[in-house]
Protein backbone atom coordinates (compact mmCIF):
# COMPACT_ATOMS: atom_id res chain seq x y z
CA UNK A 1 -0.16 19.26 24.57
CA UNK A 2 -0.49 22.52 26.72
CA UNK A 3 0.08 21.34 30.27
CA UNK A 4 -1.19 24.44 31.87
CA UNK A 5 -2.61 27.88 30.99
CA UNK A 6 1.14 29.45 30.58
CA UNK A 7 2.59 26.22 28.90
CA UNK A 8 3.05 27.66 25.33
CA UNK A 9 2.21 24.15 23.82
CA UNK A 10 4.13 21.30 21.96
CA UNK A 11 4.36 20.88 18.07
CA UNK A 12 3.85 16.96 18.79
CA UNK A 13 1.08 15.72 20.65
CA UNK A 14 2.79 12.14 21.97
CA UNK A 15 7.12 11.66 21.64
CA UNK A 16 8.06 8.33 22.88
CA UNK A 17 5.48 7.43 24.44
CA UNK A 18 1.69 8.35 25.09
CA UNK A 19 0.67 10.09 28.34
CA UNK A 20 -0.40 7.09 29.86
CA UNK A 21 2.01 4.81 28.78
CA UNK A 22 2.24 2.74 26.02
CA UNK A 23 -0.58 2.04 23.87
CA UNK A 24 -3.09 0.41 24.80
CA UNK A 25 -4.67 -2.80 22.37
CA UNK A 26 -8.16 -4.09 22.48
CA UNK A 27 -8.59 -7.59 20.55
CA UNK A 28 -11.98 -7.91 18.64
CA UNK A 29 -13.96 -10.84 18.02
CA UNK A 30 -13.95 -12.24 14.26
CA UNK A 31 -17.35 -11.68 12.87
CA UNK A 32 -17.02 -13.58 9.53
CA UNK A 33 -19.03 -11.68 6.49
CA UNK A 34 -22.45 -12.55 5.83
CA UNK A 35 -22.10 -14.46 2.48
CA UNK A 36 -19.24 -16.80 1.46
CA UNK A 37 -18.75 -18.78 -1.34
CA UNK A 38 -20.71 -22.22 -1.44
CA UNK A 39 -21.50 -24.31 -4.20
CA UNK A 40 -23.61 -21.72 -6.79
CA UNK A 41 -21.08 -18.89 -6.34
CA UNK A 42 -17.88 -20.42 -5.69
CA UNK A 43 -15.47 -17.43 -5.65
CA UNK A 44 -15.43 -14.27 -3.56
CA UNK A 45 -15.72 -10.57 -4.87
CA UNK A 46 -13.59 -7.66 -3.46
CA UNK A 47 -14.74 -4.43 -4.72
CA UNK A 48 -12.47 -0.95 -5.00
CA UNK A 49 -10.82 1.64 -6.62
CA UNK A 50 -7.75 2.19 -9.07
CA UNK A 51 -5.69 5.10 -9.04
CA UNK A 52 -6.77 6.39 -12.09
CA UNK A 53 -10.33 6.80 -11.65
CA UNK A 54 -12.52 8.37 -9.10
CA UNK A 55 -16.19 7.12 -7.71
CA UNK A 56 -18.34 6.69 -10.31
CA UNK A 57 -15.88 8.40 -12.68
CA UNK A 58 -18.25 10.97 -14.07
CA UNK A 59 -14.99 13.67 -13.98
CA UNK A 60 -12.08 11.35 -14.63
CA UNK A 61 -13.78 9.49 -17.37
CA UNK A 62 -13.81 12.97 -19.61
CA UNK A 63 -10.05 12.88 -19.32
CA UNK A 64 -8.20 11.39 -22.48
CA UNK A 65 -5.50 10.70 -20.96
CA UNK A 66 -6.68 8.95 -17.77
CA UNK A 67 -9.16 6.83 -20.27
CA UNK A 68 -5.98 6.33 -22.28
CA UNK A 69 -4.58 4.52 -19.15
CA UNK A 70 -7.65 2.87 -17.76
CA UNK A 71 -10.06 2.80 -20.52
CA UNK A 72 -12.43 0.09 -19.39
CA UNK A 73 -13.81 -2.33 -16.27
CA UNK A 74 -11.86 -5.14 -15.90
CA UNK A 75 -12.08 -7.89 -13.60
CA UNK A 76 -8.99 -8.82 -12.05
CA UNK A 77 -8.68 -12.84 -11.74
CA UNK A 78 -6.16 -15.29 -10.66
CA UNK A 79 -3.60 -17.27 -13.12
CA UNK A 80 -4.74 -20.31 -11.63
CA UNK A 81 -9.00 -19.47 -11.80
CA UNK A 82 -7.74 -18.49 -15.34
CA UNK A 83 -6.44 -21.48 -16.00
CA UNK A 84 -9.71 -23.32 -14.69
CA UNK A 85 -11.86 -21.03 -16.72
CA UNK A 86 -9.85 -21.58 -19.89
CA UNK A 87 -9.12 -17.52 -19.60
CA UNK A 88 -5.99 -16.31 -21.43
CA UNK A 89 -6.02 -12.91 -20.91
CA UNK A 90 -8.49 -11.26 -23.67
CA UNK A 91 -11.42 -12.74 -22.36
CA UNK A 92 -14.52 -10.52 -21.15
CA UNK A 93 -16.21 -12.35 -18.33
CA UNK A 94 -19.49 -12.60 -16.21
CA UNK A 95 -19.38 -12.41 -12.66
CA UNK A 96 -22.56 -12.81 -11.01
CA UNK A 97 -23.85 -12.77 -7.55
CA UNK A 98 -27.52 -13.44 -6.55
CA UNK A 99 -28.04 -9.74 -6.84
CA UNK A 100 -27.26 -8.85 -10.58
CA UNK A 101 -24.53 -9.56 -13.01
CA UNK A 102 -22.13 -7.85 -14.43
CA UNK A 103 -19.81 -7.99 -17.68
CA UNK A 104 -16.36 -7.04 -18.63
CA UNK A 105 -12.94 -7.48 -19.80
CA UNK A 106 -10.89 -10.30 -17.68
CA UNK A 107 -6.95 -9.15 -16.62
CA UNK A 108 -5.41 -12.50 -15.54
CA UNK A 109 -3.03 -11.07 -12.76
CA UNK A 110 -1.53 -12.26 -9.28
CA UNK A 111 -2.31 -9.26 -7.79
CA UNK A 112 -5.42 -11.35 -6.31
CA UNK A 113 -5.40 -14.94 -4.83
CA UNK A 114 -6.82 -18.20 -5.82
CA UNK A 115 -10.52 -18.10 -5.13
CA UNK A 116 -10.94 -14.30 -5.07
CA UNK A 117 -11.60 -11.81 -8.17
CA UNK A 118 -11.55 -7.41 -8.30
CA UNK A 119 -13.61 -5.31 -9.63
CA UNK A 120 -13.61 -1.49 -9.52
CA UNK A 121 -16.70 0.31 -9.62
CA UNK A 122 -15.83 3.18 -12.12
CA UNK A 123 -17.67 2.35 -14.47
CA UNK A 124 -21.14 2.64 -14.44
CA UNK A 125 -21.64 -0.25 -17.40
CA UNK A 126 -20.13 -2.90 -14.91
CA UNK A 127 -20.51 -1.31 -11.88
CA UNK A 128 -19.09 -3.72 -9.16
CA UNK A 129 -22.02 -2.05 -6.67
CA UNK A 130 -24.22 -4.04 -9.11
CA UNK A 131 -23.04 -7.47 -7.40
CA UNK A 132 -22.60 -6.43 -3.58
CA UNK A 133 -24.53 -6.85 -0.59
CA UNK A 134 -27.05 -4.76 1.57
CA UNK A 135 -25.60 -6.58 4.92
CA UNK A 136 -24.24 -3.65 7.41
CA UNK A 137 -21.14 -4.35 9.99
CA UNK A 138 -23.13 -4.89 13.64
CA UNK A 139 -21.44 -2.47 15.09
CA UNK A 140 -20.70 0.59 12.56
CA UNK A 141 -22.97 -0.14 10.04
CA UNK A 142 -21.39 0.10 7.64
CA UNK A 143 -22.17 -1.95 4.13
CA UNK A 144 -20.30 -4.86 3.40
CA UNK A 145 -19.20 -4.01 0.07
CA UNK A 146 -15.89 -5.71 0.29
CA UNK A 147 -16.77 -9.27 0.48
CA UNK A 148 -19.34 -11.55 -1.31
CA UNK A 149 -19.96 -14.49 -3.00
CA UNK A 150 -19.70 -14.69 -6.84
CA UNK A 151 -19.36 -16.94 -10.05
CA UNK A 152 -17.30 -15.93 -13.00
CA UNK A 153 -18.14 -17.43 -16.70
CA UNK A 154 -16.28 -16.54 -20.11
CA UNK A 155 -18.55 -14.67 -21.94
């Protein structure tokens, strides 16, 4: 901060503490998201982004050796909705949602938790996007692309 017109300035803006004190916390309400899983669609879909990839991949698709790591969609599932879906690990899958469908290559992990599968949207073929929902947050509007309900069948 500059604390007057001859102050030459300081290379951090807060040290310690801020300038009124500590910081000050606002709770927020829970607003839960606007489609969770029921009967038809069981499971819910997170949607994101691996490390090798970027956006729709249209750039980091033409490179061999990112495609060598990451060649393909793959929806992440849990050992134990594996186990339910009689999955072992080379299976490709459906997931749908009452918006579209998608299909690809299951990766039995437990980097995801019982009741909850990931998909990346990378790939155009099984775009994750494909499956979301149009709702917007109330206050930032911004989409809820991170939560909604899905089924997944073996293929």
């Amino acid at each position: 901060p500059v604390k007057d017109e001859n102050h030459p300035g300081t290379p951090i803006l807060h040290v310690g503490k801020f300038a009124r004190g500590l910081g000050k916390f606002h709770p927020i309400e829970f607003v839960p998201p606007e489609e969770l899983p029921d009967e038809d669609y069981p499971m819910i879909l997170s949607t994101g982004r691996v490390l090798y990839h970027w956006h729709g991949g249209q750039m980091t698709r033409r490179s061999k050796g990112l495609l060598e790591i990451y060649p393909q969609a793959l929806i992440e599932v849990n050992e134990d909705d594996a186990a339910k879906l009689g999955l072992n690990g080379n299976n490709r899958v459906r997931v749908s949602s009452r918006r579209g469908a998608i299909e690809a290559e299951a990766l039995v992990t437990d980097r995801v938790p019982p009741g909850m599968v990931y998909a990346n949207f990378h790939f155009p073929e099984a775009s994750a996007n494909e499956l979301t929902i149009a709702a917007l947050d109330p206050v930032a509007k911004i989409p809820e692309y991170k939560v909604c309900a899905v089924k997944v069948e073996t293929v």
